[in-house]
PDB file of N, CA and C in Angstrom:
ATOM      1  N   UNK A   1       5.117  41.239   9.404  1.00  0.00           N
ATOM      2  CA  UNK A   1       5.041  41.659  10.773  1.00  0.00           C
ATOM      3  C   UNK A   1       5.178  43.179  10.834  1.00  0.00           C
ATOM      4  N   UNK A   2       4.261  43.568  11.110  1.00  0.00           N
ATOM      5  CA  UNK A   2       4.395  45.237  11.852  1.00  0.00           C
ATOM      6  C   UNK A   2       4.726  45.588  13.032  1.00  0.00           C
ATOM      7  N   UNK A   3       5.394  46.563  13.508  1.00  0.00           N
ATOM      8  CA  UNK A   3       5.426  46.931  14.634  1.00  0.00           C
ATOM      9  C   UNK A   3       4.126  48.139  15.273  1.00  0.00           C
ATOM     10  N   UNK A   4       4.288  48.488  16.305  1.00  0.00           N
ATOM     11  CA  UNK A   4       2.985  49.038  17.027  1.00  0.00           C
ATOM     12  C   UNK A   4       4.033  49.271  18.058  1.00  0.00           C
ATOM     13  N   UNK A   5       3.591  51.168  18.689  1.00  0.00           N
ATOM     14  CA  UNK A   5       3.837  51.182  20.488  1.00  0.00           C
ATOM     15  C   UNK A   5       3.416  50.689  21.301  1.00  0.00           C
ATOM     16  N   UNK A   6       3.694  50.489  22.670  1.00  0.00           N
ATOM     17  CA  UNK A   6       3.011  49.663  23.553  1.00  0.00           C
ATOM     18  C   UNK A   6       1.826  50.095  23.650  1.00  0.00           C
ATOM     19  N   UNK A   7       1.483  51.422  23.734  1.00  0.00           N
ATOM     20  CA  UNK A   7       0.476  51.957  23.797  1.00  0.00           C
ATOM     21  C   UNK A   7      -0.977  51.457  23.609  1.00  0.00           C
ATOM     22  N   UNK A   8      -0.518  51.129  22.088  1.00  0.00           N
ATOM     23  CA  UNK A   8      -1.866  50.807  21.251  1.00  0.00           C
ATOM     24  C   UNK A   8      -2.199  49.313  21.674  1.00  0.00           C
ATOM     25  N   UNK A   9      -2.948  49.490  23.231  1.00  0.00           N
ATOM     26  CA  UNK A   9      -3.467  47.916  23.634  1.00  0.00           C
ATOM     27  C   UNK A   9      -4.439  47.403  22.680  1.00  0.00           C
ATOM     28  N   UNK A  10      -5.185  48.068  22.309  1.00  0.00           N
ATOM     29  CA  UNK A  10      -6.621  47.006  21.612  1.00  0.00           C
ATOM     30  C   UNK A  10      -5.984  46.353  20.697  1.00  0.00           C
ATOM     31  N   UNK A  11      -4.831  46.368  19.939  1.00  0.00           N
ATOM     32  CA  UNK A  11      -4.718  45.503  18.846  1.00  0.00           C
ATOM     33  C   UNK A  11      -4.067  44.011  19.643  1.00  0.00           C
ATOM     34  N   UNK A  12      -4.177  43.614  18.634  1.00  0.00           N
ATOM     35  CA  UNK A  12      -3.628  41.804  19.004  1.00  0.00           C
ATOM     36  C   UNK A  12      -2.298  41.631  19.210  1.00  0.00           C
ATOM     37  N   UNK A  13      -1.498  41.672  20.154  1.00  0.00           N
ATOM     38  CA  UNK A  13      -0.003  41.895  20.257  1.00  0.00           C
ATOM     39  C   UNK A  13       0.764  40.564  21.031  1.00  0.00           C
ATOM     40  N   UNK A  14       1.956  40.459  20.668  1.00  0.00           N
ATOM     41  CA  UNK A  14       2.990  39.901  21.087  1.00  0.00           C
ATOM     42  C   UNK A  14       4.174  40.522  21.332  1.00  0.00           C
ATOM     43  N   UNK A  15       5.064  40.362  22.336  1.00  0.00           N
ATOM     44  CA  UNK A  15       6.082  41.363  22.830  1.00  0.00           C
ATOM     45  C   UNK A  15       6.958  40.585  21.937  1.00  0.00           C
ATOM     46  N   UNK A  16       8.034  41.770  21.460  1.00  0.00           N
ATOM     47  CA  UNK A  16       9.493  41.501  20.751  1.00  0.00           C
ATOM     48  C   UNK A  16      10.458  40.596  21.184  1.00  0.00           C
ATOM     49  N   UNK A  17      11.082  39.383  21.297  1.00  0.00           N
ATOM     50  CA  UNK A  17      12.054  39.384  22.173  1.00  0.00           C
ATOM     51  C   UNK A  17      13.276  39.649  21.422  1.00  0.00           C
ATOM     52  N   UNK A  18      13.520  40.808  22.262  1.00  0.00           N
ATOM     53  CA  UNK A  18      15.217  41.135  21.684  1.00  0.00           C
ATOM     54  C   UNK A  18      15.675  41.854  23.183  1.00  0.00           C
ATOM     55  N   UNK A  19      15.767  43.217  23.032  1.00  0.00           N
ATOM     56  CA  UNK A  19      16.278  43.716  23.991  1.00  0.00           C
ATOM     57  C   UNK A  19      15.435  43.760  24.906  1.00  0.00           C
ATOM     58  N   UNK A  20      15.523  44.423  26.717  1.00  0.00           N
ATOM     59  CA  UNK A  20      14.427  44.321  27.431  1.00  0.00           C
ATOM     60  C   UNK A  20      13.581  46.139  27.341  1.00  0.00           C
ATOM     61  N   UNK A  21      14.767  46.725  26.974  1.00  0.00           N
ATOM     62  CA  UNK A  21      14.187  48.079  25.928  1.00  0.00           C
ATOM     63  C   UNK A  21      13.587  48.332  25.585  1.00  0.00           C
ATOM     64  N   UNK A  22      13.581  47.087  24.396  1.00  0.00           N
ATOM     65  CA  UNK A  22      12.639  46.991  23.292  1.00  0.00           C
ATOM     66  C   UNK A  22      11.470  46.747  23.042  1.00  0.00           C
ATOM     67  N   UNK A  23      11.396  45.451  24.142  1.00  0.00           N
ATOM     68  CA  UNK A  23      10.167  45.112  25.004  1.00  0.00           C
ATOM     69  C   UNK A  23       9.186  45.660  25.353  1.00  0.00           C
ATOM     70  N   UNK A  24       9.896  46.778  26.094  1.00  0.00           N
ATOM     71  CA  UNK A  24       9.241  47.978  26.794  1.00  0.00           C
ATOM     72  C   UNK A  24       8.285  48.732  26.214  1.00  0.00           C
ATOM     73  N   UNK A  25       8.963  48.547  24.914  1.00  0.00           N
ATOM     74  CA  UNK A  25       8.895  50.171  23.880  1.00  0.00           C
ATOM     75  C   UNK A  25       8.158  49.436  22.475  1.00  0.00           C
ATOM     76  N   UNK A  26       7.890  48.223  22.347  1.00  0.00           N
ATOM     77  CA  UNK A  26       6.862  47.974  21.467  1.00  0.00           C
ATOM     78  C   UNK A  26       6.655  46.484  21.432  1.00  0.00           C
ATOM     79  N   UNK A  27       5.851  46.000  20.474  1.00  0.00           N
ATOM     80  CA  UNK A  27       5.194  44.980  20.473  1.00  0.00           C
ATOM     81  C   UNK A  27       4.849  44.697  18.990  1.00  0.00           C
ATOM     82  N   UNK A  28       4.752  43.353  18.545  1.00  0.00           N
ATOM     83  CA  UNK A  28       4.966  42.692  17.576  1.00  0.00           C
ATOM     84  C   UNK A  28       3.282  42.621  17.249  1.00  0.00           C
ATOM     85  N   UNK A  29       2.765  43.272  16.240  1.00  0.00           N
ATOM     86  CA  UNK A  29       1.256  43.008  15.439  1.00  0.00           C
ATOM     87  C   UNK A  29       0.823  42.252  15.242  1.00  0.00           C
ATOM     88  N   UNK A  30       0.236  41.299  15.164  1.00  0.00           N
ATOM     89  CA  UNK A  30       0.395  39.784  14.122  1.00  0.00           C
ATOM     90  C   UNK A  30      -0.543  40.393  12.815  1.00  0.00           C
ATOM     91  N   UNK A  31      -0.339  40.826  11.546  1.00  0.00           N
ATOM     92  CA  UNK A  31      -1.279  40.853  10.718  1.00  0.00           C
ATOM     93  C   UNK A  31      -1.594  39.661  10.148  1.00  0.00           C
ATOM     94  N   UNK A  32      -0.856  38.797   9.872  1.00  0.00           N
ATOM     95  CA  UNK A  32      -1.326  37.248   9.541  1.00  0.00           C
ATOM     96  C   UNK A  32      -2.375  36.295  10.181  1.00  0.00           C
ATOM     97  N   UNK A  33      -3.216  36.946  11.220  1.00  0.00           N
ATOM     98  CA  UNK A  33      -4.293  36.371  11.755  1.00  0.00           C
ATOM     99  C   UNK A  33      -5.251  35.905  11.202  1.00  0.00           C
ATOM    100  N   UNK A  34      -5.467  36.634   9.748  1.00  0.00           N
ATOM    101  CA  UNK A  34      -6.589  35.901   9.198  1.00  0.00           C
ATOM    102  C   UNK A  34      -6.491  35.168   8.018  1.00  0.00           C
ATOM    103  N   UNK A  35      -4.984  35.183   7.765  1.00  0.00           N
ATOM    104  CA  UNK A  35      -4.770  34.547   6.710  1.00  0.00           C
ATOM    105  C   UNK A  35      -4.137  32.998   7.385  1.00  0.00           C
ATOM    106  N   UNK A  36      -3.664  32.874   8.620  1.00  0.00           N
ATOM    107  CA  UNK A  36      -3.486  31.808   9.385  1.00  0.00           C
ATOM    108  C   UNK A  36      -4.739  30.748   9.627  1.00  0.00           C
ATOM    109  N   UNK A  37      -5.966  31.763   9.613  1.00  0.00           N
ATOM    110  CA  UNK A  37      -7.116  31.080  10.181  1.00  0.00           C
ATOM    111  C   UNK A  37      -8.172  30.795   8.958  1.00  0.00           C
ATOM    112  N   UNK A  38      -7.500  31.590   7.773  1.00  0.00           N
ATOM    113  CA  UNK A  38      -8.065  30.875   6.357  1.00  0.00           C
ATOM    114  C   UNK A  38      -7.158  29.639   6.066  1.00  0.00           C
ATOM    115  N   UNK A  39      -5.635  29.588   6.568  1.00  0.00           N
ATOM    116  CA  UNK A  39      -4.851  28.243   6.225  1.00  0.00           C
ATOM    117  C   UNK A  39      -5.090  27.048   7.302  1.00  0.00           C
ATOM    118  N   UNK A  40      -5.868  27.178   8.448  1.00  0.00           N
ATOM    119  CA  UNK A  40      -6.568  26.315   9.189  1.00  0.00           C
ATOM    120  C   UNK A  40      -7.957  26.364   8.709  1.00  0.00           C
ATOM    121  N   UNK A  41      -8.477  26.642   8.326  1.00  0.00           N
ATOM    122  CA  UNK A  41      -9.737  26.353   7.473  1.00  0.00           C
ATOM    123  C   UNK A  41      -9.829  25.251   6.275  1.00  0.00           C
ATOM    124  N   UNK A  42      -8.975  25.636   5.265  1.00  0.00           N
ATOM    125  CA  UNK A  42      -8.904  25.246   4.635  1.00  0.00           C
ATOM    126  C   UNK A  42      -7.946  23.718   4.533  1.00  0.00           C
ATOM    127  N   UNK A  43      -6.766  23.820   5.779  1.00  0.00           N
ATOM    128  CA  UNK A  43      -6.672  22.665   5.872  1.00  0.00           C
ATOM    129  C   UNK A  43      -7.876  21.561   6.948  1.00  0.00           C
ATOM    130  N   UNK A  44      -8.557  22.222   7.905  1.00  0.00           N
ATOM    131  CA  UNK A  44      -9.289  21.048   8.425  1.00  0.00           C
ATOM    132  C   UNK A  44     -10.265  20.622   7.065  1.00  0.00           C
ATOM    133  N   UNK A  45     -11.109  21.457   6.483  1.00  0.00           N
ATOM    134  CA  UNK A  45     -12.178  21.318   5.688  1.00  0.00           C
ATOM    135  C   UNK A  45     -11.170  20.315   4.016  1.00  0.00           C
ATOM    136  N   UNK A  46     -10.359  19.767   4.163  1.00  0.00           N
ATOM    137  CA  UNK A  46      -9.174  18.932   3.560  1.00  0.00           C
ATOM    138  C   UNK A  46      -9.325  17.956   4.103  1.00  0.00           C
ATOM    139  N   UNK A  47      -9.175  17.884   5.753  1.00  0.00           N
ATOM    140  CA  UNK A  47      -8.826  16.649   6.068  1.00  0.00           C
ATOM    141  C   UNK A  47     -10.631  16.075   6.700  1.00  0.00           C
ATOM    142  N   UNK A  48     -11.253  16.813   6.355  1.00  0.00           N
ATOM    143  CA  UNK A  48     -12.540  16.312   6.934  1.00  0.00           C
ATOM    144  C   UNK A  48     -12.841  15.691   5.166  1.00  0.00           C
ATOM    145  N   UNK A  49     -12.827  16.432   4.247  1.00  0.00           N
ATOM    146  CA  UNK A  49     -13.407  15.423   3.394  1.00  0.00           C
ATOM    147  C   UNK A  49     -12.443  14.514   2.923  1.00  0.00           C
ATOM    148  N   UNK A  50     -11.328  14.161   3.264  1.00  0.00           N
ATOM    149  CA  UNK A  50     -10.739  12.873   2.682  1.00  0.00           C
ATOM    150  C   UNK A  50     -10.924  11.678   3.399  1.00  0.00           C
ATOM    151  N   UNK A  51     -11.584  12.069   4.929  1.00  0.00           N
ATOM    152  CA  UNK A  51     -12.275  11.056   5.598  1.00  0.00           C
ATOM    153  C   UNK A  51     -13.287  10.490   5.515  1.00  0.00           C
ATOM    154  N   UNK A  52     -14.019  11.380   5.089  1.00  0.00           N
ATOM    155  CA  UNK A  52     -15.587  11.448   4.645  1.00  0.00           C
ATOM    156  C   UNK A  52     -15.552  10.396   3.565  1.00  0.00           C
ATOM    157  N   UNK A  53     -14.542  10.953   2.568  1.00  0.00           N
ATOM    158  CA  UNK A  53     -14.385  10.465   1.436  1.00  0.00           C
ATOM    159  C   UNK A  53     -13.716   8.561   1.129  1.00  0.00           C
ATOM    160  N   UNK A  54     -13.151   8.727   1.692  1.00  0.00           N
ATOM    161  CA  UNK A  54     -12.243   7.214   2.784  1.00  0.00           C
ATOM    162  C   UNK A  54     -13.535   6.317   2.981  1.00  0.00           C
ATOM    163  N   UNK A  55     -14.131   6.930   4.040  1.00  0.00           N
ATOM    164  CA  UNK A  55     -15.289   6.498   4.579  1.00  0.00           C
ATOM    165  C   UNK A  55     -16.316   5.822   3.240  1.00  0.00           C
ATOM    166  N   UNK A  56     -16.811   6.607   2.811  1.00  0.00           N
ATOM    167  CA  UNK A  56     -17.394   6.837   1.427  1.00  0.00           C
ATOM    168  C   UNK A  56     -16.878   5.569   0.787  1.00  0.00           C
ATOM    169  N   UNK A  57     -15.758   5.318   0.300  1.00  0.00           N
ATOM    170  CA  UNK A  57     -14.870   4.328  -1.006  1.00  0.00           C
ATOM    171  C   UNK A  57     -15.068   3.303   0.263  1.00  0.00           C
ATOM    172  N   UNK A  58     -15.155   2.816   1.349  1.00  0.00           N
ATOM    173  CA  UNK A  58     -14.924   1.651   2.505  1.00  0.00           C
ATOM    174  C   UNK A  58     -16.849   1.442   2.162  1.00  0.00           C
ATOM    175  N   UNK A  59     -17.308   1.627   2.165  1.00  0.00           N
ATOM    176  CA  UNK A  59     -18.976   1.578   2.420  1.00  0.00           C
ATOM    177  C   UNK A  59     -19.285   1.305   0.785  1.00  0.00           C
ATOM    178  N   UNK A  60     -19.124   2.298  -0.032  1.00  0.00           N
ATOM    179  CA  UNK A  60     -19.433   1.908  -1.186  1.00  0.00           C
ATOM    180  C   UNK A  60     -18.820   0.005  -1.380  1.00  0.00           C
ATOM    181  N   UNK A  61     -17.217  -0.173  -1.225  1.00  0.00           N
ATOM    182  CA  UNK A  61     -16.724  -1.333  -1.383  1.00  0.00           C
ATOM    183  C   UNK A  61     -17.691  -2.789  -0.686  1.00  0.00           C
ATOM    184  N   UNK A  62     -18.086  -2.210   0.622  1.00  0.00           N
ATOM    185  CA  UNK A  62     -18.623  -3.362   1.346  1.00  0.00           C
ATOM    186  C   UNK A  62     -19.989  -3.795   0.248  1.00  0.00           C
ATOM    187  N   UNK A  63     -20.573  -2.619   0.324  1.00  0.00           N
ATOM    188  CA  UNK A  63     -22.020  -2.327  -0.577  1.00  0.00           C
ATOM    189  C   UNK A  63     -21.937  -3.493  -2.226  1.00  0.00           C
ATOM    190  N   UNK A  64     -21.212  -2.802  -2.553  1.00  0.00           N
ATOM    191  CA  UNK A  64     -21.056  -3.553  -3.974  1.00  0.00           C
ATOM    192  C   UNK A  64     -20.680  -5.139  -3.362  1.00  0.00           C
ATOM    193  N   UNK A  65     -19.590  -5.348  -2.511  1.00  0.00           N
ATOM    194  CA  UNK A  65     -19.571  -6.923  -1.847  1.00  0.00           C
ATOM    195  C   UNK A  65     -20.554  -7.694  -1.681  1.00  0.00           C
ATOM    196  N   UNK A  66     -21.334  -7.258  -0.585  1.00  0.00           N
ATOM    197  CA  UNK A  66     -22.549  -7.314  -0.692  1.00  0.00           C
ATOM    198  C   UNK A  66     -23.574  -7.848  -2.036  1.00  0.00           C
ATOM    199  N   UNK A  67     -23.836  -6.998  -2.713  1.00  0.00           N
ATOM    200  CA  UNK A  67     -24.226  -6.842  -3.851  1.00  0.00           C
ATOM    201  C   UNK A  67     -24.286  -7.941  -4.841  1.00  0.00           C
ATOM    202  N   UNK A  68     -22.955  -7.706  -4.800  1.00  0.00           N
ATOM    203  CA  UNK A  68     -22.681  -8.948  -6.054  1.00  0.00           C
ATOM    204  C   UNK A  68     -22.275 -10.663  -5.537  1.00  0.00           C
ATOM    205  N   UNK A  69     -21.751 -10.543  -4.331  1.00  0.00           N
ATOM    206  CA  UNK A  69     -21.314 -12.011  -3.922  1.00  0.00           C
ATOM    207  C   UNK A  69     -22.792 -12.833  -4.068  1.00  0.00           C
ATOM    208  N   UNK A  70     -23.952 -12.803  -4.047  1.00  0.00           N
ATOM    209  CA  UNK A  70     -24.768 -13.741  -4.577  1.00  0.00           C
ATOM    210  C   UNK A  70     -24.849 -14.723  -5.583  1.00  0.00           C
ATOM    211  N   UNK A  71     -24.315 -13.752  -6.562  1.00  0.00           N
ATOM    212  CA  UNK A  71     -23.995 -13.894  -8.127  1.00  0.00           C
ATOM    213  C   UNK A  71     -22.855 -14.586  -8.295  1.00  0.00           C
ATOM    214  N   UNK A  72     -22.149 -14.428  -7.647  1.00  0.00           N
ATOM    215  CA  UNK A  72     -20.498 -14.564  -8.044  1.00  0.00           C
ATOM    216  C   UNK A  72     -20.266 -16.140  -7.108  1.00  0.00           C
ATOM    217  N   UNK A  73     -20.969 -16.215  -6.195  1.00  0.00           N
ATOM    218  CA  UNK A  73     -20.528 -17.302  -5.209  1.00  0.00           C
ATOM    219  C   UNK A  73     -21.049 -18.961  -5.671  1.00  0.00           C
ATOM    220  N   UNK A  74     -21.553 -18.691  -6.408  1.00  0.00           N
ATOM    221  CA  UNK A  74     -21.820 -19.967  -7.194  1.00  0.00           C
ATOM    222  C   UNK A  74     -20.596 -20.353  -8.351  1.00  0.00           C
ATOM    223  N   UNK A  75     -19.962 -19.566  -9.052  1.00  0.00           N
ATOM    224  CA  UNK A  75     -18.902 -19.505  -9.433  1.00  0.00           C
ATOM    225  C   UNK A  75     -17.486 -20.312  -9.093  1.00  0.00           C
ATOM    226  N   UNK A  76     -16.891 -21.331  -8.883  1.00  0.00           N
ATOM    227  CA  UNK A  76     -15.668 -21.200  -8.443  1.00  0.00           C
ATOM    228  C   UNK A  76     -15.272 -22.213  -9.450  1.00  0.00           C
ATOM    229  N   UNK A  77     -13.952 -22.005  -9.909  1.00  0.00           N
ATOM    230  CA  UNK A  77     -13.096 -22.575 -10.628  1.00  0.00           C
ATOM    231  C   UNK A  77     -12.272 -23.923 -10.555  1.00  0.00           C
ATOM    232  N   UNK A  78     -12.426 -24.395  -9.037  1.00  0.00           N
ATOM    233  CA  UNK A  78     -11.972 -25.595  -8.992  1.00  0.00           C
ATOM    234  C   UNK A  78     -12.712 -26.736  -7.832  1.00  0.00           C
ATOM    235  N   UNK A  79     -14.193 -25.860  -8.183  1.00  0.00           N
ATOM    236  CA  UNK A  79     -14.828 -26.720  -7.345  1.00  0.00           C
ATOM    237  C   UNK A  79     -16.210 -27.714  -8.204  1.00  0.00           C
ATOM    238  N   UNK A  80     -15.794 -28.999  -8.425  1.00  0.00           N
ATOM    239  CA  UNK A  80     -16.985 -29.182  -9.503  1.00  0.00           C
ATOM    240  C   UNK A  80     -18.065 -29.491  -8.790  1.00  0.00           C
ATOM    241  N   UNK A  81     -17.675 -29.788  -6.987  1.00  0.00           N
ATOM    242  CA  UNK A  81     -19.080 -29.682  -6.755  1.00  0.00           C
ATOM    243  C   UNK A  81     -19.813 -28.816  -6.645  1.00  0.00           C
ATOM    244  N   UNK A  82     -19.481 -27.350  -6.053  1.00  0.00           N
ATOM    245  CA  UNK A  82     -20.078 -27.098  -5.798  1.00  0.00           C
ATOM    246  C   UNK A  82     -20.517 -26.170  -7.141  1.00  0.00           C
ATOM    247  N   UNK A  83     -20.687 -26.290  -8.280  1.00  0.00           N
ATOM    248  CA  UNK A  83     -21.100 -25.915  -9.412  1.00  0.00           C
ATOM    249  C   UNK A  83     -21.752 -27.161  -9.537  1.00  0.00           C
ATOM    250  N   UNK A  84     -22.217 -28.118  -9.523  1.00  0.00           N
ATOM    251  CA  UNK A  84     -23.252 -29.155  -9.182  1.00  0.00           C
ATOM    252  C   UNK A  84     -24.493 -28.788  -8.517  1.00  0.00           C
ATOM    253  N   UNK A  85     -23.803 -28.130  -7.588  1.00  0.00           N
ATOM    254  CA  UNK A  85     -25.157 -27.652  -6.257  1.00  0.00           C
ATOM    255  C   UNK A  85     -25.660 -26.416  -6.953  1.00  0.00           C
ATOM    256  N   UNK A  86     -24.929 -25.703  -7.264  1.00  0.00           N
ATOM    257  CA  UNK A  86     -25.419 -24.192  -7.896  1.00  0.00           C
ATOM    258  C   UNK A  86     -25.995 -24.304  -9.179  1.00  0.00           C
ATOM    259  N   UNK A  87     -25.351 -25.113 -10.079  1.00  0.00           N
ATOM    260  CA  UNK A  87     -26.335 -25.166 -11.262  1.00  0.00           C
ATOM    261  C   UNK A  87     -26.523 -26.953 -11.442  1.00  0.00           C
ATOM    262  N   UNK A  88     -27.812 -26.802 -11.223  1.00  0.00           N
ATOM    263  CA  UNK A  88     -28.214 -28.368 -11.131  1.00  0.00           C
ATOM    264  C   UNK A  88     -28.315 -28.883 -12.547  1.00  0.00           C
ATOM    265  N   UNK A  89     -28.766 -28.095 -13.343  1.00  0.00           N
ATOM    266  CA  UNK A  89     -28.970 -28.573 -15.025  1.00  0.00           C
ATOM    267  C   UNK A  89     -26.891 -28.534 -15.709  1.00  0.00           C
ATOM    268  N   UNK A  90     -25.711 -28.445 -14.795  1.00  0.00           N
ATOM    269  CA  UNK A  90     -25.389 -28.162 -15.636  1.00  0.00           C
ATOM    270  C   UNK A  90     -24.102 -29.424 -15.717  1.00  0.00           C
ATOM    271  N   UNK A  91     -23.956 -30.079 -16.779  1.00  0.00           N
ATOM    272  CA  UNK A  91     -23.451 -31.589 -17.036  1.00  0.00           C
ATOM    273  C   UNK A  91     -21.834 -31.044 -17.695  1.00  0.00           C
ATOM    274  N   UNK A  92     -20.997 -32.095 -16.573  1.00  0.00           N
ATOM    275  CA  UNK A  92     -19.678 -31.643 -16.829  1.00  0.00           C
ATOM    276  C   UNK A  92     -18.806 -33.167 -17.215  1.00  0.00           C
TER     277      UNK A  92
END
């Protein structure tokens, strides 16, 4: 934090609070403005791709579900019929 006279309006200011003196007589700089707005950058552009990404692993999952339950649904382990129906040639 720097200080600045009141004077110097064009810069980006916030008043002191301490005395009402002090107030008077200067104003608080912010130089951290752009390093605040690189640490909001960098956190939205964080939380946008872990959604994205979320998103992404939920779609891929359905996809492959999709995918493979054709294959797989003839399959079951304690059903002899319906491995009867699914594989007709196959003698148990």
């Amino acid at each position: 934090m720097a200080y600045a006279p009141a004077n110097e309006s064009d810069k980006q200011t916030l008043p002191i609070l301490l005395s009402p003196e002090k107030q008077s007589q200067y104003y608080i700089v912010n130089n951290h403005t752009w390093s605040l707005r690189f640490g909001l950058i960098c956190m939205t552009s964080a939380i946008v791709f872990v959604t994205f990404w979320s998103l992404y692993q939920v779609i891929q999952a359905f996809v492959s579900i999709i995918l493979i339950y054709p294959f797989v649904s003839c399959i079951h382990l304690y059903s002899e019929k319906s491995h009867k129906k699914c594989f007709k040639s196959a003698t148990y």
